[in-house]
C-alpha atoms as a PDB file:
ATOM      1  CA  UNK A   1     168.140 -21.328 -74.626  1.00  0.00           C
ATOM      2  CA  UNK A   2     170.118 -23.175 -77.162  1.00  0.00           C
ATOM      3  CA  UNK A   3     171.980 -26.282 -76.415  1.00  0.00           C
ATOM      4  CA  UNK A   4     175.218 -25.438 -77.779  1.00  0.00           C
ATOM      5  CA  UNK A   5     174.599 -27.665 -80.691  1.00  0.00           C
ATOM      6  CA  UNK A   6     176.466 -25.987 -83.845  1.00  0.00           C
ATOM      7  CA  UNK A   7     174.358 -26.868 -87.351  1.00  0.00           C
ATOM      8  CA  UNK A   8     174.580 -26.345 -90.496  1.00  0.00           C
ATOM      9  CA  UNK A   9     171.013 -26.826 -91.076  1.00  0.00           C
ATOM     10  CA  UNK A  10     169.702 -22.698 -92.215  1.00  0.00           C
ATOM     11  CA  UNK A  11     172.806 -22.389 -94.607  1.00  0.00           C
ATOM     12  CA  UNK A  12     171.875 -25.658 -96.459  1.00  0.00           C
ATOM     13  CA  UNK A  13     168.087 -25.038 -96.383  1.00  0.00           C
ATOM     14  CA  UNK A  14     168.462 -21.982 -97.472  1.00  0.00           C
ATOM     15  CA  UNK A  15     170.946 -22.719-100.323  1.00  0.00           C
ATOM     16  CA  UNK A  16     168.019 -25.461-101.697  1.00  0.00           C
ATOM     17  CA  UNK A  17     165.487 -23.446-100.960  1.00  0.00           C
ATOM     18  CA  UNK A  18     163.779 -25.955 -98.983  1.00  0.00           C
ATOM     19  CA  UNK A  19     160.854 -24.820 -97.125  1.00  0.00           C
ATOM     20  CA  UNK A  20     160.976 -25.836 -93.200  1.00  0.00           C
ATOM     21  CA  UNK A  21     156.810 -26.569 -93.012  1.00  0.00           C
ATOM     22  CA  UNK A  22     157.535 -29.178 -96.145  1.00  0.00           C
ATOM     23  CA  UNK A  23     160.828 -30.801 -94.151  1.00  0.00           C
ATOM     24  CA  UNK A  24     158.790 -31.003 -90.583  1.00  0.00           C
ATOM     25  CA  UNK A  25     156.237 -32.979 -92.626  1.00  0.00           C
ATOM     26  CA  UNK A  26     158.761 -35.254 -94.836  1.00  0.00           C
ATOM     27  CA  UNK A  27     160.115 -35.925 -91.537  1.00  0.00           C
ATOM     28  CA  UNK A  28     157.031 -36.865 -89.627  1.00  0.00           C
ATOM     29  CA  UNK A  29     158.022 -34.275 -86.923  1.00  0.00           C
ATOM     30  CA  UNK A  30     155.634 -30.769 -85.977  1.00  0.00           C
ATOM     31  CA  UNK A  31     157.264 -27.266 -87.533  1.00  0.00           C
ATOM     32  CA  UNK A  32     157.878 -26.493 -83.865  1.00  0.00           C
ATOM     33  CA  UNK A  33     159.943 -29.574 -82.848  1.00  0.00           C
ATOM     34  CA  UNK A  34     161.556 -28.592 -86.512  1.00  0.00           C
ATOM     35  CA  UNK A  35     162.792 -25.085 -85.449  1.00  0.00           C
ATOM     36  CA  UNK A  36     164.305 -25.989 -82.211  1.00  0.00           C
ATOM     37  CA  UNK A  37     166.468 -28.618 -83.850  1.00  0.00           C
ATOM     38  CA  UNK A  38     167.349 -25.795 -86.798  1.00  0.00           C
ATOM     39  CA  UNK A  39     168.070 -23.300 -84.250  1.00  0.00           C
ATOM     40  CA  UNK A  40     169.732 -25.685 -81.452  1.00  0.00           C
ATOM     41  CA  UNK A  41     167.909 -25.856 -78.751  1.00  0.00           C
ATOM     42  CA  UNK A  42     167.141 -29.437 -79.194  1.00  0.00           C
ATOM     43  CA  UNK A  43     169.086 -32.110 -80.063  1.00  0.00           C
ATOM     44  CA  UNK A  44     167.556 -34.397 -83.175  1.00  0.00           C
ATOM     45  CA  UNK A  45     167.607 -38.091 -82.441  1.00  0.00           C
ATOM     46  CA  UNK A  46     169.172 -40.619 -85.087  1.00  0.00           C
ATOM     47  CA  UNK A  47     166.258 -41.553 -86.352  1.00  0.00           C
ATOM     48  CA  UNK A  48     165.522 -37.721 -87.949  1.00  0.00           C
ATOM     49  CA  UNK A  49     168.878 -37.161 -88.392  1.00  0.00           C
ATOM     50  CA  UNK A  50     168.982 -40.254 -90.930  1.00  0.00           C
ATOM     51  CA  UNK A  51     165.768 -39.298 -92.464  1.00  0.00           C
ATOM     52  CA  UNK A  52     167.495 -35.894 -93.172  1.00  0.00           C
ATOM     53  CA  UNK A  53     170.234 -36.981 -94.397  1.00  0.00           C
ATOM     54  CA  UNK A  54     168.412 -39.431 -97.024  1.00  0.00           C
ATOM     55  CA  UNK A  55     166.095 -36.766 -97.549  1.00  0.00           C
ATOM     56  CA  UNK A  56     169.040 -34.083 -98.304  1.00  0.00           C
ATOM     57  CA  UNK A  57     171.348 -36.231 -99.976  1.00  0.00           C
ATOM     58  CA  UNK A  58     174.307 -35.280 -97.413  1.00  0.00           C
ATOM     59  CA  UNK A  59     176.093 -36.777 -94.682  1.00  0.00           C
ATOM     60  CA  UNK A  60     174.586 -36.063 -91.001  1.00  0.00           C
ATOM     61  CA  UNK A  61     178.725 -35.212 -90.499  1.00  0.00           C
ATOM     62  CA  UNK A  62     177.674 -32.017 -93.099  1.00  0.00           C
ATOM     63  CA  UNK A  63     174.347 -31.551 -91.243  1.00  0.00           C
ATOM     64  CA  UNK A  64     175.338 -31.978 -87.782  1.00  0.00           C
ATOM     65  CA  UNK A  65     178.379 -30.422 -87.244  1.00  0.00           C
ATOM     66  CA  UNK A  66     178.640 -29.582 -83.891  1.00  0.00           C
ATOM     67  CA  UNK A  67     176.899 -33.407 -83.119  1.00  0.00           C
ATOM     68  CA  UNK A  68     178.977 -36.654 -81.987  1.00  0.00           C
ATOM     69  CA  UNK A  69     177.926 -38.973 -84.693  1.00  0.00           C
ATOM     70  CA  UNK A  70     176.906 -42.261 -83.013  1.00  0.00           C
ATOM     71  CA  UNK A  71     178.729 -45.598 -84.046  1.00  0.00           C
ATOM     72  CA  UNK A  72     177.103 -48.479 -84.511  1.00  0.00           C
ATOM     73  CA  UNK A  73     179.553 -51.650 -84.586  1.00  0.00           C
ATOM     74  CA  UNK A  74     182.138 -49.384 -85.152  1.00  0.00           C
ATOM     75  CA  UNK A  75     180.957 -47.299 -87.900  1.00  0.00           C
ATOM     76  CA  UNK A  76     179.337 -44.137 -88.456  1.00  0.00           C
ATOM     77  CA  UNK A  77     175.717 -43.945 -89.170  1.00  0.00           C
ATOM     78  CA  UNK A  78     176.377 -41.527 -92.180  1.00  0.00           C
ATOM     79  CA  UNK A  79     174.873 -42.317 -95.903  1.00  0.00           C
ATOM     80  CA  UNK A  80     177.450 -42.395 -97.813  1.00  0.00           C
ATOM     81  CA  UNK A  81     177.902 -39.376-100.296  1.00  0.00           C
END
């Protein structure tokens, strides 16, 4: 059952050619909890999603697509590209 949450997490993966069972790990997460967020049916919390998008070198905009990025005092948590 997915979540409706729209990623672009497979395309970019798959354009690097990063392996998911390396990401889960760099990201302190299990491969399972890894392919529900890739697939949608759960949501990742800021905390991964900022550890991907150091990780990745992208904005969690780019990652997250279909995701309200939070604000924090009025600006985005995104790294900066």
């Amino acid at each position: 059952m997915s979540i409706g949450t729209e990623t672009n997490l497979s395309t970019i993966l798959d354009s690097q050619g990063i392996r998911r069972n390396w990401l889960a790990d760099q990201l302190g997460i299990s491969k399972q909890l890894w392919s529900h967020i890739e697939h949608g049916r759960r949501r990742a919390n800021p905390e991964i999603r900022a550890k991907l998008s150091l990780l990745l070198r992208m904005p969690e905009s780019v990652l997250f697509a279909g995701y309200d990025v939070p604000k924090v005092n009025g600006y985005t948590t995104e790294v900066a590209s």
